[in-house]
N, C-alpha and C. Protein backbone atom coordinates (compact mmCIF):
# COMPACT_ATOMS: atom_id res chain seq x y z
N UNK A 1 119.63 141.48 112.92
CA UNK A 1 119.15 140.47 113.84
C UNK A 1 117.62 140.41 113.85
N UNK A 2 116.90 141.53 113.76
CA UNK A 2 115.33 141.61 113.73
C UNK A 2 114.99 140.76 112.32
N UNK A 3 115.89 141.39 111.40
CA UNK A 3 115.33 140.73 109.83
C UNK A 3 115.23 138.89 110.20
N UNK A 4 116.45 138.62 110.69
CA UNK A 4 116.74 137.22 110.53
C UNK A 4 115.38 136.66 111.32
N UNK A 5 115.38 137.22 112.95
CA UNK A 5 114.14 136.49 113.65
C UNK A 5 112.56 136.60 112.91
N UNK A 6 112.32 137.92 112.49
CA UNK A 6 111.15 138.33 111.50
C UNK A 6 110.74 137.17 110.59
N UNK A 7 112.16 136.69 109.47
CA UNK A 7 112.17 135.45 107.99
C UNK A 7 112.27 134.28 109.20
N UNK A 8 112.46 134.01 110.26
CA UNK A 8 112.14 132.77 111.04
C UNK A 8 111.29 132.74 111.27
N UNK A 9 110.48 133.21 112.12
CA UNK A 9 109.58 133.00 113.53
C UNK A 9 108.19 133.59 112.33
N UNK A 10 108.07 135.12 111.58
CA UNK A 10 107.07 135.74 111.86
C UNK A 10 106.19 135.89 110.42
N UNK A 11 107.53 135.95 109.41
CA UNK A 11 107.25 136.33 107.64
C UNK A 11 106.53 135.24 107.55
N UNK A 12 105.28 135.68 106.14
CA UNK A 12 103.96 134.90 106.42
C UNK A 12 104.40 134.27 104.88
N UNK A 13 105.49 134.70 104.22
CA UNK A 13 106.13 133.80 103.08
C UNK A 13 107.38 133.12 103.65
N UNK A 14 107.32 132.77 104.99
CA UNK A 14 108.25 131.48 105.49
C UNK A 14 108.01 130.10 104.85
N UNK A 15 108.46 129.25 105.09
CA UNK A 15 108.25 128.03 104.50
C UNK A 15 107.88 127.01 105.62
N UNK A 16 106.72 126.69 105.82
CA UNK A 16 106.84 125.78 106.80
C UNK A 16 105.89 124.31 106.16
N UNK A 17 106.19 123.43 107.28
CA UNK A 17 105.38 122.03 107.04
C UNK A 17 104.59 122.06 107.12
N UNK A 18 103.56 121.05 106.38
CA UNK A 18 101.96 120.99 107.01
C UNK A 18 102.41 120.02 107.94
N UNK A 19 101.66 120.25 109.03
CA UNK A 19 101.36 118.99 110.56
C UNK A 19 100.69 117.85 109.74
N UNK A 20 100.20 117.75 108.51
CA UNK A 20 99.58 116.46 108.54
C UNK A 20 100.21 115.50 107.29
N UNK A 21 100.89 116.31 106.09
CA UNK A 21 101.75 115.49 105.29
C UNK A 21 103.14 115.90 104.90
N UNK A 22 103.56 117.05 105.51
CA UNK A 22 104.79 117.43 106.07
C UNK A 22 105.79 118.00 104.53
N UNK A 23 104.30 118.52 103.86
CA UNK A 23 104.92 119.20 102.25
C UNK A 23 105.17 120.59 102.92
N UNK A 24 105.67 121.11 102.58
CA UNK A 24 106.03 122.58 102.25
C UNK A 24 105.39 123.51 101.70
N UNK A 25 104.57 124.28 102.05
CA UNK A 25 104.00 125.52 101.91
C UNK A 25 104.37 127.21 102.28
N UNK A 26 104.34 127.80 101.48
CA UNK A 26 104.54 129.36 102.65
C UNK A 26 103.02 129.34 103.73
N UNK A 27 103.93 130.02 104.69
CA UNK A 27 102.79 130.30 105.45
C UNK A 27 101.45 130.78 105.34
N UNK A 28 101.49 131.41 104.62
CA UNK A 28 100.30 132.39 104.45
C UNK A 28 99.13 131.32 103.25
N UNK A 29 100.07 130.26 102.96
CA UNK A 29 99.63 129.16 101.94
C UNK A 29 98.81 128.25 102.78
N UNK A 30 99.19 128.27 103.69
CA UNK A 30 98.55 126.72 104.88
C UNK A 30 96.76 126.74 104.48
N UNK A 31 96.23 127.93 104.82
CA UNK A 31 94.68 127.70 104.91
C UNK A 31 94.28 127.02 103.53
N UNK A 32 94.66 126.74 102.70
CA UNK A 32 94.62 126.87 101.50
C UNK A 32 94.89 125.45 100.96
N UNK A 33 96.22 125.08 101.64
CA UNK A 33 96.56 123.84 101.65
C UNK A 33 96.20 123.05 102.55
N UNK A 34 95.36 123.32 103.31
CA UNK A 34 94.52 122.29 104.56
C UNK A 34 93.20 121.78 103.91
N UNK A 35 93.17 123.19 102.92
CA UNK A 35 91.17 122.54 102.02
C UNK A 35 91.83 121.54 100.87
N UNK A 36 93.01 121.02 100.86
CA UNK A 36 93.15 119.70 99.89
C UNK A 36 94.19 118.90 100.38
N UNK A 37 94.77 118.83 101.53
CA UNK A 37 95.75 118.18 102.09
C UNK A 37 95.45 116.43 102.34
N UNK A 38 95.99 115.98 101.61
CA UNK A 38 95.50 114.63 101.37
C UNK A 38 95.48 113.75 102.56
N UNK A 39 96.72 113.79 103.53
CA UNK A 39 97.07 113.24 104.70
C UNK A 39 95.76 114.05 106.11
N UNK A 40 95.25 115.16 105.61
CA UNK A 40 94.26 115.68 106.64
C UNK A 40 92.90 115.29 106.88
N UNK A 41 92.31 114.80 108.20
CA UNK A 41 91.60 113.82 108.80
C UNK A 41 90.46 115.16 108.66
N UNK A 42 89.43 113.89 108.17
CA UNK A 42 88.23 114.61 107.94
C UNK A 42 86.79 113.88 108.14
N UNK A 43 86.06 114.79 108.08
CA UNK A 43 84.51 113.86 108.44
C UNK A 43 84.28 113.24 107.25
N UNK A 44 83.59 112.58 107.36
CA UNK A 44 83.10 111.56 105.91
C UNK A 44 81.87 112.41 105.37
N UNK A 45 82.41 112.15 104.42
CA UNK A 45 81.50 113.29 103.63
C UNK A 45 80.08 112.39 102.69
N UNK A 46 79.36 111.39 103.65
CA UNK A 46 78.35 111.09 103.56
C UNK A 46 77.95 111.13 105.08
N UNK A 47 78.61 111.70 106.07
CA UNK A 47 77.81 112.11 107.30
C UNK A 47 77.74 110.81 108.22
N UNK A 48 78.34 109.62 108.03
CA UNK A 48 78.43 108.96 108.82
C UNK A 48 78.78 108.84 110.39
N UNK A 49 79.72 109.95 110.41
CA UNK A 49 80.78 110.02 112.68
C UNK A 49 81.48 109.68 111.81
N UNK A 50 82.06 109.16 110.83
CA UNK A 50 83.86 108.29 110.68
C UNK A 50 84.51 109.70 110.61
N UNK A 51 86.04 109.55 111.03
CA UNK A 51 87.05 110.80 110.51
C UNK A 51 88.53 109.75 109.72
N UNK A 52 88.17 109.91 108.64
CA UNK A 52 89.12 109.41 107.94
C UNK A 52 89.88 110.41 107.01
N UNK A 53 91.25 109.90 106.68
CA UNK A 53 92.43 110.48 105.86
C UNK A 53 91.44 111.23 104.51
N UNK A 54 91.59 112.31 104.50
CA UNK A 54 90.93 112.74 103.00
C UNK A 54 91.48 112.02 101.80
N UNK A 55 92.28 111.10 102.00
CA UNK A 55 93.23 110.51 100.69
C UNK A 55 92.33 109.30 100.54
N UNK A 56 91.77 108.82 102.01
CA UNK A 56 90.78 107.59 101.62
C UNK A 56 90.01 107.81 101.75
N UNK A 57 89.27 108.57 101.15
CA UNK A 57 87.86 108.50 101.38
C UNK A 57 87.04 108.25 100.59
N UNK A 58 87.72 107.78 99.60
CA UNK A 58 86.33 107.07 97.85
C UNK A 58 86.97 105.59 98.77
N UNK A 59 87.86 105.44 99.01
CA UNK A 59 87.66 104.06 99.72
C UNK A 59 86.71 103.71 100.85
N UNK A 60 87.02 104.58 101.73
CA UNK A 60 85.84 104.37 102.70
C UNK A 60 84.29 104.59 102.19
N UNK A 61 84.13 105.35 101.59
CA UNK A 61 82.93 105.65 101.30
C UNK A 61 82.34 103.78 99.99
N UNK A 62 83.03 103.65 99.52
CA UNK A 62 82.85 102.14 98.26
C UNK A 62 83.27 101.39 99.44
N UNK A 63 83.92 100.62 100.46
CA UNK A 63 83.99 99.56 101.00
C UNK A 63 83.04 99.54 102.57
N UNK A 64 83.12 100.98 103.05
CA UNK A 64 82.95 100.64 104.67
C UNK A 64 81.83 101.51 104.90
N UNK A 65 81.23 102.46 104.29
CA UNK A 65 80.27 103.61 104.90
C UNK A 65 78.90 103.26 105.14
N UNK A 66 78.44 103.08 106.43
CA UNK A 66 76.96 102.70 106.56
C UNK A 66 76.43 103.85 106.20
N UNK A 67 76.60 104.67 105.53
CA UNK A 67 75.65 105.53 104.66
C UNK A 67 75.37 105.83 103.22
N UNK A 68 76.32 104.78 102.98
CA UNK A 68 76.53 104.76 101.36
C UNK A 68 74.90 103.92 100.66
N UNK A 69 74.13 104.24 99.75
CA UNK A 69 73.72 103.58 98.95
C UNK A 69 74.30 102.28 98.33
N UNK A 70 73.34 101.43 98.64
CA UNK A 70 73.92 100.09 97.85
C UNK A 70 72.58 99.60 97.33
N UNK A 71 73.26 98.13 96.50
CA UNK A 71 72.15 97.68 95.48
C UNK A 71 71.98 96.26 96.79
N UNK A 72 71.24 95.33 96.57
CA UNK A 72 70.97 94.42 97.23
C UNK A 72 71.98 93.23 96.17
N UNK A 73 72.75 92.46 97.40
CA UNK A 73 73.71 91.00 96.71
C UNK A 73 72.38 90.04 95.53
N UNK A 74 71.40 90.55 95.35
CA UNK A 74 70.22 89.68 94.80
C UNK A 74 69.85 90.04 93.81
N UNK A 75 70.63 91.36 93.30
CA UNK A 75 69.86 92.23 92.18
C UNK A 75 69.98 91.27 90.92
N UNK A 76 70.79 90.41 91.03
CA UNK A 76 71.04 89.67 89.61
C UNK A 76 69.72 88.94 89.54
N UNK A 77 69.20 88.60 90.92
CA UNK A 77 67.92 87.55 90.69
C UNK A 77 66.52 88.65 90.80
N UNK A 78 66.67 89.53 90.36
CA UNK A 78 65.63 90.62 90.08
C UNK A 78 65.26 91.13 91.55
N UNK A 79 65.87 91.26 92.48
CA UNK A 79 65.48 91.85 93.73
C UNK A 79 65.98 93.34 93.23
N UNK A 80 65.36 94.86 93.40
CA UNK A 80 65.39 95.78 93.42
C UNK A 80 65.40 96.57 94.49
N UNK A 81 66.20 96.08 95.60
CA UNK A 81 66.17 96.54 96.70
C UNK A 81 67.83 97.68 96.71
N UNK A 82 67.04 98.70 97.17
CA UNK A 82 68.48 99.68 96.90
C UNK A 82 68.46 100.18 98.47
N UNK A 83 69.36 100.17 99.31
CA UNK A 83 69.90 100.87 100.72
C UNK A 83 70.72 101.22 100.76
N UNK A 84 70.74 101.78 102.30
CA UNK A 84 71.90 102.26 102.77
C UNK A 84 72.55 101.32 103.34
N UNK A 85 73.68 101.24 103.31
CA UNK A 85 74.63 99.49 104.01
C UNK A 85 74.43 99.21 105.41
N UNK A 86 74.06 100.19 106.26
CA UNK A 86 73.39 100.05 107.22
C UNK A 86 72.38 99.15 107.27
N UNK A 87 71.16 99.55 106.58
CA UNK A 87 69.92 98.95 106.33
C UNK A 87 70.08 97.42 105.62
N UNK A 88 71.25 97.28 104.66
CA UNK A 88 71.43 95.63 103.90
C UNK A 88 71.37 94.48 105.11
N UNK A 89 71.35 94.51 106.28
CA UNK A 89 71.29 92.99 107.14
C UNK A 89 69.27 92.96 107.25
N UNK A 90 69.12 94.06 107.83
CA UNK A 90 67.26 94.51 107.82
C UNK A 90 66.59 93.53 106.70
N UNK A 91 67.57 94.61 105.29
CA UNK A 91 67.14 94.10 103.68
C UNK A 91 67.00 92.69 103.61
N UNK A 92 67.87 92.04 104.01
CA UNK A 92 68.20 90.17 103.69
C UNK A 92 67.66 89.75 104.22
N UNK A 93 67.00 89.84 106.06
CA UNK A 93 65.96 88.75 106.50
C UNK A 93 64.78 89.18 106.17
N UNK A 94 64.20 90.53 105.94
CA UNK A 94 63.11 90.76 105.59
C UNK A 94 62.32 90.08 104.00
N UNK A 95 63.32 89.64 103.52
CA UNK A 95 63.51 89.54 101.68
C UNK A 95 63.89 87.54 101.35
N UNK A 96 64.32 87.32 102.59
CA UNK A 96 65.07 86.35 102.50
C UNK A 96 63.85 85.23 101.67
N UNK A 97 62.74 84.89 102.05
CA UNK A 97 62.19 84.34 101.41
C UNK A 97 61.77 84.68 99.87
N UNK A 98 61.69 85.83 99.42
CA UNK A 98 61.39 86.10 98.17
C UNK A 98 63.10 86.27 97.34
N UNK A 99 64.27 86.14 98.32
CA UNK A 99 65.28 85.97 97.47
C UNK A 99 65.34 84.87 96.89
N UNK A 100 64.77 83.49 97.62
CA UNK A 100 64.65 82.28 97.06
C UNK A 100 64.05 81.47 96.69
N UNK A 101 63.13 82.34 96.33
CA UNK A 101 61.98 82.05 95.00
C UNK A 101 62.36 81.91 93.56
């Protein structure tokens, strides 16, 4: 009866779920599987405040991150303006006349 509650409750090669994508790990596996758990919510790793899914985060970081580096919508017309996406509304009225030159 001890063995059985021990392989339930306590053995650290039990099998349990991760809380965040509900794979199967031994226990003693979890810390391990939390530093790549795709479904596990994380800071944005350009330092923005967002906490997004570690699975999206080349998405967030290429569509939504006001901290991402970007080129300016003008670079084709020789504007060399490089920001942070934050800074691109600043970029456009400050520029706006030499964009349309």
């Amino acid at each position: 009866d001890e063995l059985k509650i021990h392989v339930i409750n306590t053995c650290v090669q039990r099998e349990v779920p991760c809380e965040h994508c509900w794979e199967y790990s031994k226990f003693c596996d979890i810390p391990n599987h939390l530093k790549k758990c795709p479904k596990m919510e994380v800071l944005c790793e350009l330092n923005c405040g967002i906490v997004v899914c570690r699975e999206d985060m080349a998405q967030h970081v290429e569509q939504d991150c006001v901290e991402k580096e970007i080129e300016c919508p003008f670079v084709k017309y020789k504007c060399v303006g490089l920001m942070k996406r934050k800074n691109l509304r600043n970029h456009l009225e400050e520029k706006r006349i030499e964009h349309l030159e």
